[in-house]
PDB file of N, CA and C in Angstrom:
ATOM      1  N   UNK A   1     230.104 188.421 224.626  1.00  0.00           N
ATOM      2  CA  UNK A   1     230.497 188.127 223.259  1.00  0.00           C
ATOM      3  C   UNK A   1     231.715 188.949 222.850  1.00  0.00           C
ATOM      4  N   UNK A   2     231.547 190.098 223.130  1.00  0.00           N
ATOM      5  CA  UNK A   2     232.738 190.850 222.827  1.00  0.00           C
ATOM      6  C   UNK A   2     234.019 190.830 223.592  1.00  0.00           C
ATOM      7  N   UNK A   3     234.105 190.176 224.847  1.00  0.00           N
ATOM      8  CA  UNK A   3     235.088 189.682 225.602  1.00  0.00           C
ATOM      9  C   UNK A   3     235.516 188.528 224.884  1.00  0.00           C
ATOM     10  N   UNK A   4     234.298 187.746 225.241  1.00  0.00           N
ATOM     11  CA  UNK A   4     235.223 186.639 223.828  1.00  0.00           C
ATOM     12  C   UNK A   4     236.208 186.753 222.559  1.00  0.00           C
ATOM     13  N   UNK A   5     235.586 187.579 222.028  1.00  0.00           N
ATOM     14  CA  UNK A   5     236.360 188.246 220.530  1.00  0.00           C
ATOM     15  C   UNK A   5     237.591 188.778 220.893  1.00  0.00           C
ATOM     16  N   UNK A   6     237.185 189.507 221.760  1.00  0.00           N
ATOM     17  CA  UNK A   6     239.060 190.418 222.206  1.00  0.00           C
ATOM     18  C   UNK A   6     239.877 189.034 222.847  1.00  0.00           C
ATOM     19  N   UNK A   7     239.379 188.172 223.420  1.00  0.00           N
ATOM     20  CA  UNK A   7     240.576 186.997 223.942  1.00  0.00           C
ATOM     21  C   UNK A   7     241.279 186.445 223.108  1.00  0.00           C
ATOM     22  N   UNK A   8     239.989 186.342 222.415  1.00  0.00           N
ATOM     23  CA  UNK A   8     240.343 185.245 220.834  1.00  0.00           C
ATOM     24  C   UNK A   8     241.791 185.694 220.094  1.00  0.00           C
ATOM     25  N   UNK A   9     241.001 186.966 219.997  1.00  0.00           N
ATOM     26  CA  UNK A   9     242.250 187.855 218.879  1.00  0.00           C
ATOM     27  C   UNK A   9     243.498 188.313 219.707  1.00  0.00           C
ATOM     28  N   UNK A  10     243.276 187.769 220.723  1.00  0.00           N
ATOM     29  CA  UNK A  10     244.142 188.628 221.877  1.00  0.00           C
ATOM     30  C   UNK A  10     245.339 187.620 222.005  1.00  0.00           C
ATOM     31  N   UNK A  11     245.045 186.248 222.191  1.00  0.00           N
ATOM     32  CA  UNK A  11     245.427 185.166 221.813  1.00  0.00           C
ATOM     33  C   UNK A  11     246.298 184.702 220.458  1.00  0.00           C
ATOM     34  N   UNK A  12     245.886 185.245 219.568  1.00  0.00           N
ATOM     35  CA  UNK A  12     246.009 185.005 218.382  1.00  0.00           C
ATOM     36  C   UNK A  12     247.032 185.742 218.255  1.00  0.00           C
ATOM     37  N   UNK A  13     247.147 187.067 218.485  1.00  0.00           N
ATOM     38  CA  UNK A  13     248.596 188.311 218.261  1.00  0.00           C
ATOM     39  C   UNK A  13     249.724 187.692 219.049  1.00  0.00           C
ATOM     40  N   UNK A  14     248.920 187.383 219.842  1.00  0.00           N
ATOM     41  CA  UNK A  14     250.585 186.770 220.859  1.00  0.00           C
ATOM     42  C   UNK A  14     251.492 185.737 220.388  1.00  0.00           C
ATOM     43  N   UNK A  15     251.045 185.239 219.909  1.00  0.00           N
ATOM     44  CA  UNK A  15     251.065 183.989 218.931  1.00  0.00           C
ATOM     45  C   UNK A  15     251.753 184.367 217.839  1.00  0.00           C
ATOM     46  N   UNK A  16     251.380 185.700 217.055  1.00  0.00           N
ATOM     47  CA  UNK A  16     251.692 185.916 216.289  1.00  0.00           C
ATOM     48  C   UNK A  16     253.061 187.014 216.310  1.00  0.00           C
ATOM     49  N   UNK A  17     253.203 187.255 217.715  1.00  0.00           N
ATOM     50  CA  UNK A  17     254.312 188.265 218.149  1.00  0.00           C
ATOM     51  C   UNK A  17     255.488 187.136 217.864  1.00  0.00           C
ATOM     52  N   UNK A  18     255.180 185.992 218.533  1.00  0.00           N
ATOM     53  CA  UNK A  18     256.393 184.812 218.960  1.00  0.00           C
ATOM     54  C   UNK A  18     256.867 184.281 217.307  1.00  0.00           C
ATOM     55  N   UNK A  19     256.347 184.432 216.403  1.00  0.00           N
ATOM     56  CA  UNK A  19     256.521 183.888 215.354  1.00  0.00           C
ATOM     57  C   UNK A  19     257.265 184.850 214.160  1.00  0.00           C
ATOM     58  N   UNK A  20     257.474 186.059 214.743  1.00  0.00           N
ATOM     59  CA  UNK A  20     257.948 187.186 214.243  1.00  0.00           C
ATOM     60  C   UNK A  20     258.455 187.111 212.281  1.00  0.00           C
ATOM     61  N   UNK A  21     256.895 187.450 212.382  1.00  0.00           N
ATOM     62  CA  UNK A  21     257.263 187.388 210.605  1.00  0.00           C
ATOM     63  C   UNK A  21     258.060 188.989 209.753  1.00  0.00           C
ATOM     64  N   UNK A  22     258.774 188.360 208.948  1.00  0.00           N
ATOM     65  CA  UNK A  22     259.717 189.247 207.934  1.00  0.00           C
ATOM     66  C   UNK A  22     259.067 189.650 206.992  1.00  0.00           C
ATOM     67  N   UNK A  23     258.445 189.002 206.231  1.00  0.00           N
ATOM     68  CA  UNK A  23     258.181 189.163 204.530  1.00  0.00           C
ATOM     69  C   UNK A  23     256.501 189.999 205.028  1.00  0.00           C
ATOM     70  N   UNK A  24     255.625 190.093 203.501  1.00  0.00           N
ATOM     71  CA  UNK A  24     254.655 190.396 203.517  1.00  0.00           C
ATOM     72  C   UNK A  24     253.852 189.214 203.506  1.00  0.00           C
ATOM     73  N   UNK A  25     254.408 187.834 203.011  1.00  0.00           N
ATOM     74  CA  UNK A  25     253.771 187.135 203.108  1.00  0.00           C
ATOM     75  C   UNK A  25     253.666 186.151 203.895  1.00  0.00           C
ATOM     76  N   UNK A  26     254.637 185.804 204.970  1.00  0.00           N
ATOM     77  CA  UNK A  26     254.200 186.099 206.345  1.00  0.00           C
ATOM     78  C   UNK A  26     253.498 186.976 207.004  1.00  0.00           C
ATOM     79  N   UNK A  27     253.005 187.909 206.536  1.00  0.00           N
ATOM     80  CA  UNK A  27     252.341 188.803 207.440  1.00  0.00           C
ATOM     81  C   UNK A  27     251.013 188.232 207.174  1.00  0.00           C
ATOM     82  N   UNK A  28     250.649 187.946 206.080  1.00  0.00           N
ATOM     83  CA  UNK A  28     249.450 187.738 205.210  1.00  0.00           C
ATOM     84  C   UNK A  28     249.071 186.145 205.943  1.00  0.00           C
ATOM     85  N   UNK A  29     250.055 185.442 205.933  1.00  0.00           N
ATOM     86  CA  UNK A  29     249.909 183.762 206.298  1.00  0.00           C
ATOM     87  C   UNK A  29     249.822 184.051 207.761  1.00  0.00           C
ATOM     88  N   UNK A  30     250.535 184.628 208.418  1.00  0.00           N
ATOM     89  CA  UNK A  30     249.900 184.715 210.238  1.00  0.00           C
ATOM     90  C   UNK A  30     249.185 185.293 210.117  1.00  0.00           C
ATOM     91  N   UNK A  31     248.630 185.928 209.964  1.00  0.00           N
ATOM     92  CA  UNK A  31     247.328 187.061 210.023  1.00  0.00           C
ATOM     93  C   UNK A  31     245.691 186.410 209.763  1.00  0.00           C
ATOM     94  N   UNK A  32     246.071 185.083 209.045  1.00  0.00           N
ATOM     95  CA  UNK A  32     244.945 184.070 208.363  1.00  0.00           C
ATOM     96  C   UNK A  32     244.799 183.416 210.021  1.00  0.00           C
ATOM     97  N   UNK A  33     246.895 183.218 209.913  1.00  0.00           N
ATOM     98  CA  UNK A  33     246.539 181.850 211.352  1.00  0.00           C
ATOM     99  C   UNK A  33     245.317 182.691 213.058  1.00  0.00           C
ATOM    100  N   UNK A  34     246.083 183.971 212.826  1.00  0.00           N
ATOM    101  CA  UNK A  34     245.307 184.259 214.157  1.00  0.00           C
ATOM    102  C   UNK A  34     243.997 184.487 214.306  1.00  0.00           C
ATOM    103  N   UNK A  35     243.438 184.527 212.591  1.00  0.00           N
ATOM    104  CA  UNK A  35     241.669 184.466 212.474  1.00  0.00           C
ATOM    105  C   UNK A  35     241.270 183.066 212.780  1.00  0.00           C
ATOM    106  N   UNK A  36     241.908 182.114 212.425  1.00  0.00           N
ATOM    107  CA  UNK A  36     241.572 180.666 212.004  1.00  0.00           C
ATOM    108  C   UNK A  36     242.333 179.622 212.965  1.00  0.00           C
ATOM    109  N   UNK A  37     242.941 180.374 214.085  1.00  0.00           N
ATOM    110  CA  UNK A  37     243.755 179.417 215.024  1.00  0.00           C
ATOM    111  C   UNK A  37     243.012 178.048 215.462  1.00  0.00           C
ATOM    112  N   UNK A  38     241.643 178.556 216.081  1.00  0.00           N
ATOM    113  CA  UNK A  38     241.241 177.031 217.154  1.00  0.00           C
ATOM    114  C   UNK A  38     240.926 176.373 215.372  1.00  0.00           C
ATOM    115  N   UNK A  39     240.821 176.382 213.944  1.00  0.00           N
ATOM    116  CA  UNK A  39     240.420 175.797 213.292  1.00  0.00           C
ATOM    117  C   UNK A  39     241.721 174.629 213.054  1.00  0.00           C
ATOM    118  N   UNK A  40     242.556 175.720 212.904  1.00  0.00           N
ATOM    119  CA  UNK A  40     244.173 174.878 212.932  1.00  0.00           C
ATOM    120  C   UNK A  40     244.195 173.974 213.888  1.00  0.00           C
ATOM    121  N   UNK A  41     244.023 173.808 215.176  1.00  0.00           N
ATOM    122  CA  UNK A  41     244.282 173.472 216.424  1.00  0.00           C
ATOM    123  C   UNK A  41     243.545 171.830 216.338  1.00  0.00           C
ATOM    124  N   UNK A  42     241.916 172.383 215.648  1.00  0.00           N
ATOM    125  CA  UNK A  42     241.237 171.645 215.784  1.00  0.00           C
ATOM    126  C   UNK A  42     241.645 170.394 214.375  1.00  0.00           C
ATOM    127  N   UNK A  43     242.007 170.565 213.476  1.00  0.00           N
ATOM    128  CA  UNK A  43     242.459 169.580 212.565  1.00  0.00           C
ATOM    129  C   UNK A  43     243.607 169.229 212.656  1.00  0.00           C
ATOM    130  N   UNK A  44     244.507 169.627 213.678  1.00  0.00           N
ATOM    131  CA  UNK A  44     245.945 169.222 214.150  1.00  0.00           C
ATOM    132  C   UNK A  44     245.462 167.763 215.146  1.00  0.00           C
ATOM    133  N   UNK A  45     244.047 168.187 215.991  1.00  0.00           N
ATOM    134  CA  UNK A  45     244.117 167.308 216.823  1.00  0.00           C
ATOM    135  C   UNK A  45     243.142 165.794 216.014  1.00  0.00           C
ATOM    136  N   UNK A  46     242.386 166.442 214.740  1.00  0.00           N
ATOM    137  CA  UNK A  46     241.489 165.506 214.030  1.00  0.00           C
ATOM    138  C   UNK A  46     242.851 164.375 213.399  1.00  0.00           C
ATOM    139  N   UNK A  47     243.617 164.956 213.185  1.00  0.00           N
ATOM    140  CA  UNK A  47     245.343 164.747 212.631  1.00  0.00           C
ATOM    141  C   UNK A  47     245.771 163.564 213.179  1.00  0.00           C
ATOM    142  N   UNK A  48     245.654 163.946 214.540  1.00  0.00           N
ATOM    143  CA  UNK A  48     246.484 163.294 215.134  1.00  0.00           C
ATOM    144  C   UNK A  48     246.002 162.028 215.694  1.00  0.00           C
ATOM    145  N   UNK A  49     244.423 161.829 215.728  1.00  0.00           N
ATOM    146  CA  UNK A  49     243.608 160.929 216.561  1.00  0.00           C
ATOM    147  C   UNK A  49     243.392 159.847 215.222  1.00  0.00           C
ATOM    148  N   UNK A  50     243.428 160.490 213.850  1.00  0.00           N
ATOM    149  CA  UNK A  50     243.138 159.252 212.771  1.00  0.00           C
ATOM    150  C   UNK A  50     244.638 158.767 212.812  1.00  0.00           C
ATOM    151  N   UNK A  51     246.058 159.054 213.353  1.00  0.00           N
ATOM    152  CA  UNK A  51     247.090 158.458 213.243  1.00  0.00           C
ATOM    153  C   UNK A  51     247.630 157.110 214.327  1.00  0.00           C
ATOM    154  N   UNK A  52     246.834 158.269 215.532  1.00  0.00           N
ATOM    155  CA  UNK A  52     246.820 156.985 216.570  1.00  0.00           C
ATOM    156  C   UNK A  52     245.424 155.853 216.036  1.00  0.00           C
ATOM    157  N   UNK A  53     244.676 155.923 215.677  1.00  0.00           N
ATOM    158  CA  UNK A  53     243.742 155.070 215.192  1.00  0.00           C
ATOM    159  C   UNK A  53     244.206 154.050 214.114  1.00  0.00           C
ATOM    160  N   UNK A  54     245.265 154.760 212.892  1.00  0.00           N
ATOM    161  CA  UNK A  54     246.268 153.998 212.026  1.00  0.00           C
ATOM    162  C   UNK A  54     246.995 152.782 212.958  1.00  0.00           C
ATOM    163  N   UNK A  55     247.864 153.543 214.074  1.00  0.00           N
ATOM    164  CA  UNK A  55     248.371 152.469 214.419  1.00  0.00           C
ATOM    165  C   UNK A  55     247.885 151.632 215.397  1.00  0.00           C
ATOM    166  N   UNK A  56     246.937 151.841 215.791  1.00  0.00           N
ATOM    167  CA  UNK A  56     246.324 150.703 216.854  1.00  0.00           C
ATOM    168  C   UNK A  56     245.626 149.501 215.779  1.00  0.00           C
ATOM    169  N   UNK A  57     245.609 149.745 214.558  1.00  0.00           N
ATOM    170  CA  UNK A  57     244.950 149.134 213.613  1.00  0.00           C
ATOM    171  C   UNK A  57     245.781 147.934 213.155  1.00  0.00           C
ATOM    172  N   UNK A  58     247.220 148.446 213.109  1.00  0.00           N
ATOM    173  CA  UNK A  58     248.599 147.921 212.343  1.00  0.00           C
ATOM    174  C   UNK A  58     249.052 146.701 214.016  1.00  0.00           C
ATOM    175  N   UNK A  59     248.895 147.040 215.284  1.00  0.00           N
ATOM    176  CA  UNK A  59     249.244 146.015 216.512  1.00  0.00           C
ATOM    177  C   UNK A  59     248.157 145.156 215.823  1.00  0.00           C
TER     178      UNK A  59
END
């Protein structure tokens, strides 16, 4: 469990290295993303499957 947690977050910083925030509130808005990443990930892909579903609807 605790291996898990350190990947997670481990994952998440790196992520958050590449995105190199300035302000405080970037710091504050990545700092959400690297708690809440696979949640992001996961409604990016809920996103994307009701769009392909839009257009297979519209052929």
């Amino acid at each position: 469990m605790l291996l898990e947690l350190t990947l997670y977050l481990l994952i998440g910083f790196v992520v958050l290295l590449f995105k190199e925030a300035t302000t405080l509130r970037e710091v504050g808005r990545n700092t959400l993303y690297v708690v809440f990443w696979p949640y992001f990930l996961l409604l990016k892909y809920v996103s994307y499957i009701d769009q392909a579903k839009q257009n297979s609807r519209r052929r």
